[in-house]
C-alpha atoms as a PDB file:
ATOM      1  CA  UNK A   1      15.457   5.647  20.785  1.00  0.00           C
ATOM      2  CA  UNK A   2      14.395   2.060  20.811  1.00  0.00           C
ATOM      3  CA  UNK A   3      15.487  -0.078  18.119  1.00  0.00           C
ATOM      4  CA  UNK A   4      13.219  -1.503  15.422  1.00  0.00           C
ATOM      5  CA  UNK A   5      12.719  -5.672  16.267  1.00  0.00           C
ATOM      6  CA  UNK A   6      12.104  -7.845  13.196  1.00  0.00           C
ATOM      7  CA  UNK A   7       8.327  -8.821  12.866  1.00  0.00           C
ATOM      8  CA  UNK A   8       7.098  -6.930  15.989  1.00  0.00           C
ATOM      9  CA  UNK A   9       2.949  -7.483  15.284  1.00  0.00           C
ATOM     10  CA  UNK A  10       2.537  -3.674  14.639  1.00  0.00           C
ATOM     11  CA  UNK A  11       5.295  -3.724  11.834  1.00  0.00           C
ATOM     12  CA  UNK A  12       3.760  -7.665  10.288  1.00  0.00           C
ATOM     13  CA  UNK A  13       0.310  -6.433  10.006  1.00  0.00           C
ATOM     14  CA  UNK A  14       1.389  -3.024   8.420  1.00  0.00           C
ATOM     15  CA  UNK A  15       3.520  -5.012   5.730  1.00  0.00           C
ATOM     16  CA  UNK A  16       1.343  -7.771   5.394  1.00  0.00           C
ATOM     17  CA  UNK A  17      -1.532  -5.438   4.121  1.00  0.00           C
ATOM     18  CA  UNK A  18       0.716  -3.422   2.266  1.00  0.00           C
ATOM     19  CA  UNK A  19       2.483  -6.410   0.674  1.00  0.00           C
ATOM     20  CA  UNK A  20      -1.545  -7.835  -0.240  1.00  0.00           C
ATOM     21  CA  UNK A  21      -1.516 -10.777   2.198  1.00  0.00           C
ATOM     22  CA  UNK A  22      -4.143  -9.193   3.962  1.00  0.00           C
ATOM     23  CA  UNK A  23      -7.432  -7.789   2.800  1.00  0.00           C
ATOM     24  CA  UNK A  24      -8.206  -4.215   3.818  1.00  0.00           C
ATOM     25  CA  UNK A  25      -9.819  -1.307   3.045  1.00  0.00           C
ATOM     26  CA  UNK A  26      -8.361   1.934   1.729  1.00  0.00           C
ATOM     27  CA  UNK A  27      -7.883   4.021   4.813  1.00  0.00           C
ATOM     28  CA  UNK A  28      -6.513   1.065   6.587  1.00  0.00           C
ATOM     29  CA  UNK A  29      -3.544   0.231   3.715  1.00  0.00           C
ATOM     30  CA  UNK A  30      -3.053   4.196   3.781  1.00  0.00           C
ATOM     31  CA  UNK A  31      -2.554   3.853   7.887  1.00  0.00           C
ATOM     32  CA  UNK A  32      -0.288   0.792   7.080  1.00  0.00           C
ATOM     33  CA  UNK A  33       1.438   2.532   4.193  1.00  0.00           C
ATOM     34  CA  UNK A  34       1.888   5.587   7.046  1.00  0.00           C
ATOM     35  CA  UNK A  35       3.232   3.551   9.767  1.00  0.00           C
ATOM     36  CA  UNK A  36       5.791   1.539   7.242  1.00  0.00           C
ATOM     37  CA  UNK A  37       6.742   4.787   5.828  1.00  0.00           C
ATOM     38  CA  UNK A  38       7.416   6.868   8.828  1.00  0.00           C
ATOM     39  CA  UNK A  39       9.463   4.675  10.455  1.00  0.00           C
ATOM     40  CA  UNK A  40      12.292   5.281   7.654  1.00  0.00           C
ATOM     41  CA  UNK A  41      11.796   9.030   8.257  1.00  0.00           C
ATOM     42  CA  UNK A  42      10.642   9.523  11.627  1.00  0.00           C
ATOM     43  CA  UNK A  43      13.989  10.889  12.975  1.00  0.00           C
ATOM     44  CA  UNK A  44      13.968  14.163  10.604  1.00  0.00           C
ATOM     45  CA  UNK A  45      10.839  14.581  11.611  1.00  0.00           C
ATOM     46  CA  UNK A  46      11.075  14.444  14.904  1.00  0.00           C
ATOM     47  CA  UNK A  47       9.449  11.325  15.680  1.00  0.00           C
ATOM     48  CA  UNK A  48      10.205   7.522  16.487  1.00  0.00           C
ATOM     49  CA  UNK A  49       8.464   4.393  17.298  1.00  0.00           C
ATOM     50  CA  UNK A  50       9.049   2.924  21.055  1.00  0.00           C
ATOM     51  CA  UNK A  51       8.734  -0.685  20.191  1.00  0.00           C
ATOM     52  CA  UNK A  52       9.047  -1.024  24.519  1.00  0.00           C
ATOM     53  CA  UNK A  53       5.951   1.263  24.988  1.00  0.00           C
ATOM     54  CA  UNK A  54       3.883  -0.599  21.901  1.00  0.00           C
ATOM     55  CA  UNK A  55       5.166  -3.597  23.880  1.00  0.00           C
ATOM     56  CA  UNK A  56       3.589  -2.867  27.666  1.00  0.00           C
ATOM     57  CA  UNK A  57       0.461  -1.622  25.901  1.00  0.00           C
ATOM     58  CA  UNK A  58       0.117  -4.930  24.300  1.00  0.00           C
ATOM     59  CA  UNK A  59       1.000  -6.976  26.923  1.00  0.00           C
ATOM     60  CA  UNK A  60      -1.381  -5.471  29.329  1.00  0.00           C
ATOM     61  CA  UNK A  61      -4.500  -7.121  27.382  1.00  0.00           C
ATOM     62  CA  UNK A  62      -2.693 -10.643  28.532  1.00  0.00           C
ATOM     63  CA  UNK A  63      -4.436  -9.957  32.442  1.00  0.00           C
ATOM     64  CA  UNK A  64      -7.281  -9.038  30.929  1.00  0.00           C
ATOM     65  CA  UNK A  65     -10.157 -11.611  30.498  1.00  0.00           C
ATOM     66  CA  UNK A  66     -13.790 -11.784  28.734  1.00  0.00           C
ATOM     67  CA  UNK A  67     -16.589 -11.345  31.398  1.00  0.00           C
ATOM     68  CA  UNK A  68     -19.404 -12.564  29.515  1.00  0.00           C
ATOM     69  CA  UNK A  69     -20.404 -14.573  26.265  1.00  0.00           C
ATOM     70  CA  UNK A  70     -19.134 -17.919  24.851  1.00  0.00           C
ATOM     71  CA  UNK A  71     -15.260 -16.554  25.816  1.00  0.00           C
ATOM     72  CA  UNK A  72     -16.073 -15.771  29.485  1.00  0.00           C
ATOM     73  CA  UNK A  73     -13.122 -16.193  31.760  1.00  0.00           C
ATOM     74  CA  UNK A  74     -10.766 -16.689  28.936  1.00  0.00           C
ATOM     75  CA  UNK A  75      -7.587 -14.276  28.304  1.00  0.00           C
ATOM     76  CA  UNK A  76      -7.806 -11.224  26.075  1.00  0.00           C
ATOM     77  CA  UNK A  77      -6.082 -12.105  22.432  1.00  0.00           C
ATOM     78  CA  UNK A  78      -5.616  -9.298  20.319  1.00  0.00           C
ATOM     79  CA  UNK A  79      -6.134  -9.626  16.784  1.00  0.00           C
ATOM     80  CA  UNK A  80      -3.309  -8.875  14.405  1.00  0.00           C
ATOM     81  CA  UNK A  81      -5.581  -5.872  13.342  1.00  0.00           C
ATOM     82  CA  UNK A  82      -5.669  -5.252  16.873  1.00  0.00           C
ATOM     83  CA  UNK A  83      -2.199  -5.214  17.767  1.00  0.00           C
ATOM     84  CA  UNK A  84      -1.685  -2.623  14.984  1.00  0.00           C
ATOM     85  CA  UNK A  85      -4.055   0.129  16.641  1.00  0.00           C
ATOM     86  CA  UNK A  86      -2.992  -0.547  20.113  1.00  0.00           C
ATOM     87  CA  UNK A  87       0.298  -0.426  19.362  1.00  0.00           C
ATOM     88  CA  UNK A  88       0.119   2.341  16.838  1.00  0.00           C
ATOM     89  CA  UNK A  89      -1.601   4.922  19.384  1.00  0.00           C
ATOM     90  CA  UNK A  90       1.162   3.743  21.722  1.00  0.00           C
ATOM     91  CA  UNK A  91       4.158   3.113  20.545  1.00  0.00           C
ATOM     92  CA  UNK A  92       4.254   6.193  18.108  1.00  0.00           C
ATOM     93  CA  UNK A  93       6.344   9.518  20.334  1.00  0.00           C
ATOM     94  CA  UNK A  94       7.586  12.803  19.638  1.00  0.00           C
ATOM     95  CA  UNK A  95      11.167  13.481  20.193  1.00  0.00           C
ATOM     96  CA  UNK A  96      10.512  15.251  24.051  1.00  0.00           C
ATOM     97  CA  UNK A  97       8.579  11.656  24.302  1.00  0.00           C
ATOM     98  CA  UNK A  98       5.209  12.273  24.935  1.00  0.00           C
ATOM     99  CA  UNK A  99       2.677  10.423  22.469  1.00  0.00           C
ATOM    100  CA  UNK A 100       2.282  11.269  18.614  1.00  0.00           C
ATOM    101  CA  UNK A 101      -1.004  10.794  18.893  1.00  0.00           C
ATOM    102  CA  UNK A 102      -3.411  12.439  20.751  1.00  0.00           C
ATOM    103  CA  UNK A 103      -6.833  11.556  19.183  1.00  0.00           C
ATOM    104  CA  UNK A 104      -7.342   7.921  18.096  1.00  0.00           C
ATOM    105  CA  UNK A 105     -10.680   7.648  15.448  1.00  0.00           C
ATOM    106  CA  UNK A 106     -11.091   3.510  14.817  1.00  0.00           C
ATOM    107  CA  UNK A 107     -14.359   2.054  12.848  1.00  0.00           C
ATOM    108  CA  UNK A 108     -15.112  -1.569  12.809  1.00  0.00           C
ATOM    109  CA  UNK A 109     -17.785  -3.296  11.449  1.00  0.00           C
ATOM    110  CA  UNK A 110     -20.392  -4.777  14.644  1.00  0.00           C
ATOM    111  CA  UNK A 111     -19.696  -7.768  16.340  1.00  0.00           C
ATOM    112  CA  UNK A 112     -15.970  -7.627  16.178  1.00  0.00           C
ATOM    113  CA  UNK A 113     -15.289  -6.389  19.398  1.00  0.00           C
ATOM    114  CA  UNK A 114     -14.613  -2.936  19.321  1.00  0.00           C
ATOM    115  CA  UNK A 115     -16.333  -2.502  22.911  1.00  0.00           C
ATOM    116  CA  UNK A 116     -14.274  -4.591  24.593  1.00  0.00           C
ATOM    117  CA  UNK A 117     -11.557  -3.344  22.256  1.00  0.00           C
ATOM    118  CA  UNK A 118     -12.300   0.022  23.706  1.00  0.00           C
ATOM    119  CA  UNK A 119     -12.916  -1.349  27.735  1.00  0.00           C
ATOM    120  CA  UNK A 120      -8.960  -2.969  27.176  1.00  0.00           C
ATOM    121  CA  UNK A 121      -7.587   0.344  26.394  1.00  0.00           C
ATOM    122  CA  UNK A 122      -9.708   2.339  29.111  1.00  0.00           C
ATOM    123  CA  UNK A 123      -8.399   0.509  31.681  1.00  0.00           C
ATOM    124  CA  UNK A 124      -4.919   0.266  30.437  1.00  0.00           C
ATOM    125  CA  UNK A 125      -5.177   3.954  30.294  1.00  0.00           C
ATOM    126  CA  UNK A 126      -6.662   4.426  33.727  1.00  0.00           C
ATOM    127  CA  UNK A 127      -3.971   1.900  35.888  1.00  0.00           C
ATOM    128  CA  UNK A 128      -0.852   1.045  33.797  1.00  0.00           C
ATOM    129  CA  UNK A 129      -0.285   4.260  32.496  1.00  0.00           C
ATOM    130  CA  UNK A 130       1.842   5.643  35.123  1.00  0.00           C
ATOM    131  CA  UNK A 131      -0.574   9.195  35.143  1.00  0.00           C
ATOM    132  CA  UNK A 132      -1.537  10.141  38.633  1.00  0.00           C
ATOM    133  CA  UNK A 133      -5.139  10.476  39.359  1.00  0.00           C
ATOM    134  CA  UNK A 134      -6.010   9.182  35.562  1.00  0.00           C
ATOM    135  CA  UNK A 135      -9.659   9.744  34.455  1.00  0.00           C
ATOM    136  CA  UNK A 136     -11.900   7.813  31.655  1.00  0.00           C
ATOM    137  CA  UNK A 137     -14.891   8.147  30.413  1.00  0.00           C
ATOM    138  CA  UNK A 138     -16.849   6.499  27.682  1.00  0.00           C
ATOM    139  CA  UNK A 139     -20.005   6.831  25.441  1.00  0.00           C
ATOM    140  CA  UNK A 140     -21.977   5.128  22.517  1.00  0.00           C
ATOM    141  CA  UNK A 141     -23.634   6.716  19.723  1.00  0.00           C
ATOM    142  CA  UNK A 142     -26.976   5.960  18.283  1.00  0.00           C
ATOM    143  CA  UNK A 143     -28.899   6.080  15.598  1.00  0.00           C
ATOM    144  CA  UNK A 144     -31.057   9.383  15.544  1.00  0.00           C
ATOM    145  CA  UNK A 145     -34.567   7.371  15.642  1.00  0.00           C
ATOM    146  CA  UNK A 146     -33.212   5.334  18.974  1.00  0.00           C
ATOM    147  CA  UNK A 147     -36.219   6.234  21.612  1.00  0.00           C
ATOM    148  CA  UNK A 148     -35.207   8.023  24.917  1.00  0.00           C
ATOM    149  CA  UNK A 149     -37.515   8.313  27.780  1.00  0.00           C
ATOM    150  CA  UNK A 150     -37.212  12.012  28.839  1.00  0.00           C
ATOM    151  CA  UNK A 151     -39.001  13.238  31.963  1.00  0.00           C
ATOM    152  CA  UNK A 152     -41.476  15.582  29.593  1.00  0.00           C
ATOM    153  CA  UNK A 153     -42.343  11.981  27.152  1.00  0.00           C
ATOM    154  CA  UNK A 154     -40.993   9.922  24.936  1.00  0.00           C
ATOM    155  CA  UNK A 155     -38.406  11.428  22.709  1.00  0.00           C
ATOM    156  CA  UNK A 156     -35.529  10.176  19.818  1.00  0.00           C
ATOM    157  CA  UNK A 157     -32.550  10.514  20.096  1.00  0.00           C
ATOM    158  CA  UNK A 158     -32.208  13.349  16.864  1.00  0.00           C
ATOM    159  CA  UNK A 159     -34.712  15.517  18.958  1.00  0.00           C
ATOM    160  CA  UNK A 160     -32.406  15.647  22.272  1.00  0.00           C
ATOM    161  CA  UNK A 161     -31.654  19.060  23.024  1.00  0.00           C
ATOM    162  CA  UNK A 162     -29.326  20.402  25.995  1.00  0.00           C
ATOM    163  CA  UNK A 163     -31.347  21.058  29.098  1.00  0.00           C
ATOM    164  CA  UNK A 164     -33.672  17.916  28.241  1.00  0.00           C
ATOM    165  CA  UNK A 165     -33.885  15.422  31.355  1.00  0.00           C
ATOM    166  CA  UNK A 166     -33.094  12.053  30.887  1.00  0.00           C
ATOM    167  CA  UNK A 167     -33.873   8.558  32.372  1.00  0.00           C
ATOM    168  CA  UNK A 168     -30.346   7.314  33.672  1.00  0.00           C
ATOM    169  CA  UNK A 169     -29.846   3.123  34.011  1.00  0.00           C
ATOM    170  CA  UNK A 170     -30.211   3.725  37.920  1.00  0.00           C
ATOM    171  CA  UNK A 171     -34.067   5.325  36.519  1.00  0.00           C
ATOM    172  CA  UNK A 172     -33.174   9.132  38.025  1.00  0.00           C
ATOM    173  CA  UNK A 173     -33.017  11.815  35.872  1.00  0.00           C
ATOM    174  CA  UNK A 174     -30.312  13.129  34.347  1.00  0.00           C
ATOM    175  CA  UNK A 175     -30.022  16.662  32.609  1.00  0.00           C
ATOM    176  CA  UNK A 176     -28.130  16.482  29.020  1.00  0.00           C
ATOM    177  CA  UNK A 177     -25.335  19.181  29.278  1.00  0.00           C
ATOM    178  CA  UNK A 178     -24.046  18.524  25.888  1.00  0.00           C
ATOM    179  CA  UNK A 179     -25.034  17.046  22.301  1.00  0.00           C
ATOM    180  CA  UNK A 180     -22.127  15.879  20.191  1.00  0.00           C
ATOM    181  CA  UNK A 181     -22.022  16.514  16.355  1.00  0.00           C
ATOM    182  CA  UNK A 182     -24.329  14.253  14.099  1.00  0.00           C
ATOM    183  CA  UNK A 183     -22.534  12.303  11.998  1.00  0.00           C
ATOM    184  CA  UNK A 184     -24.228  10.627   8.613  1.00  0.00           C
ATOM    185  CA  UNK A 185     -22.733   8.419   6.391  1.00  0.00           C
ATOM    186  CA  UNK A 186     -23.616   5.862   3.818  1.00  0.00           C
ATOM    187  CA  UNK A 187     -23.871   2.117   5.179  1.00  0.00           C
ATOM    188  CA  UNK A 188     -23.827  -1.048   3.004  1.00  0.00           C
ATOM    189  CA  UNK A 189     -25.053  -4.750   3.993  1.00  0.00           C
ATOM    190  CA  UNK A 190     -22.119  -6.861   2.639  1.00  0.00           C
ATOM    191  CA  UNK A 191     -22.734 -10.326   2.534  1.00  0.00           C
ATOM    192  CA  UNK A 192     -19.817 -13.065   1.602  1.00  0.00           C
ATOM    193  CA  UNK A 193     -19.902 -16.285   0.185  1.00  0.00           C
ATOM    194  CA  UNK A 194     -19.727 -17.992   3.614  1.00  0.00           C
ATOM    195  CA  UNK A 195     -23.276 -16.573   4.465  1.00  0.00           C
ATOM    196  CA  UNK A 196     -21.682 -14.121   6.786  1.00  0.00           C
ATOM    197  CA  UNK A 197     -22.932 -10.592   7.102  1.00  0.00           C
ATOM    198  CA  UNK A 198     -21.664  -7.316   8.339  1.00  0.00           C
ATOM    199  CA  UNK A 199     -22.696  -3.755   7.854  1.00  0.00           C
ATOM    200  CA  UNK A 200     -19.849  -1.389   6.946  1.00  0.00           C
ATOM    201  CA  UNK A 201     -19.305   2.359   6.088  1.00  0.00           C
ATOM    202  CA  UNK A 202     -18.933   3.979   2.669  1.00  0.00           C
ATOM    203  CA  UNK A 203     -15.338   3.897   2.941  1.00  0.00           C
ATOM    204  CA  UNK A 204     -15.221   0.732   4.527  1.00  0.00           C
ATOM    205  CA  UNK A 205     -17.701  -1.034   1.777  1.00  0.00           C
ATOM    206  CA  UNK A 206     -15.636   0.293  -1.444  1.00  0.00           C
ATOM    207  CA  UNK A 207     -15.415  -2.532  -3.964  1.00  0.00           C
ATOM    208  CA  UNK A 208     -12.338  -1.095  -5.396  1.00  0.00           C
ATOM    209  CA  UNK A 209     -10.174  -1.462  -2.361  1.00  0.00           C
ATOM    210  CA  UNK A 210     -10.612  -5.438  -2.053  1.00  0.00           C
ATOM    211  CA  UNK A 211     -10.342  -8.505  -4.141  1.00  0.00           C
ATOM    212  CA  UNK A 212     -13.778  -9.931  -4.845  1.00  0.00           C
ATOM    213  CA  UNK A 213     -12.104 -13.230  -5.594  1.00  0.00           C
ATOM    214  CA  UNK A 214     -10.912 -13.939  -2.732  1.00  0.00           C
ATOM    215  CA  UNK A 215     -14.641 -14.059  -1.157  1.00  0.00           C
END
């Protein structure tokens, strides 16, 4: 079992919300609370946190650079907030060491990165995971009203059904095999002092779980 190193990022940002230094919303400090928690008991249950395998996870976003945008060419920095789900989703094991975890759900406001969030840990998963013959995929929800160009007419995407053909990026058609669950939630604009904007869940949005004076 690896031993526990003082301040490791995944361990800071879990006490540093938990302690208040850092803002966050409920599920997040509940995560946080989680993580701090389970490493006091994780041996009688049959867990334990490899701070080595949080560790190659993490490091593998330092060969990793930003293709496009005002960052282009520079080196993938993961956030604090960052470093806490990468590391969680790795470094958390069973005791016959496979992972903890098995399904990882993260929500983040827009335009902080989740896609190339996402594109860090697909490829980390797909050559620096040690599986032979690895496989990812990937796909991006939309809003129901989002047009699609079907071969029959124009369509949303709420009206897809299986057996419609789509038009694919490469323009051929492309028969929909399967429609995932719709999911609705509540959505708030939140707007700070700064100016600054950013759309947010329900859960994400609840007054109660921040400080309003700190805005």
């Amino acid at each position: 079992m690896a031993r526990r190193k003082s301040l490791h990022p995944v361990d800071a940002y879990a006490e540093a919300v938990v302690n208040g230094k850092v803002v966050a919303g409920e599920l997040i400090r509940l995560a946080c609370e989680r993580h701090l928690r389970d490493l006091k008991a994780a041996a009688t249950r049959g867990l334990y946190f490899d701070y080595g395998a949080a560790d190659h996870a993490l490091e593998f976003f330092r060969f990793l650079r930003h293709s496009k945008g005002e960052w282009a060419g520079c080196t993938f920095q993961l956030e604090p907030w960052q470093q806490f789900i990468v590391g969680s989703i790795f470094g958390w094991m069973r005791a016959d060491g496979t992972r903890r975890y098995r399904t990882a759900y993260i929500e983040v406001p827009r335009k902080n990165g989740k896609s190339t969030l996402a594109a860090g840990v697909g490829l980390y998963l797909f050559v620096a995971d040690g599986e032979p013959g690895s496989e990812v995929y990937s796909a991006a929800p939309l809003v129901l009203d989002t047009p699609i160009l079907t071969t029959r007419g124009w369509t949303t995407m709420g009206e897809l059904r299986v057996g419609d053909k789509v038009f694919a990026e490469d323009g051929n058609p492309t028969t929909v095999t399967y429609l995932s669950p719709i999911v609705l939630r509540k959505t708030y604009r939140v707007r700070f002092d700064d100016g600054s904007e950013l759309i947010a869940t329900e859960q994400n949005a609840k007054l109660r779980a921040l400080e309003p004076e700190r805005f």
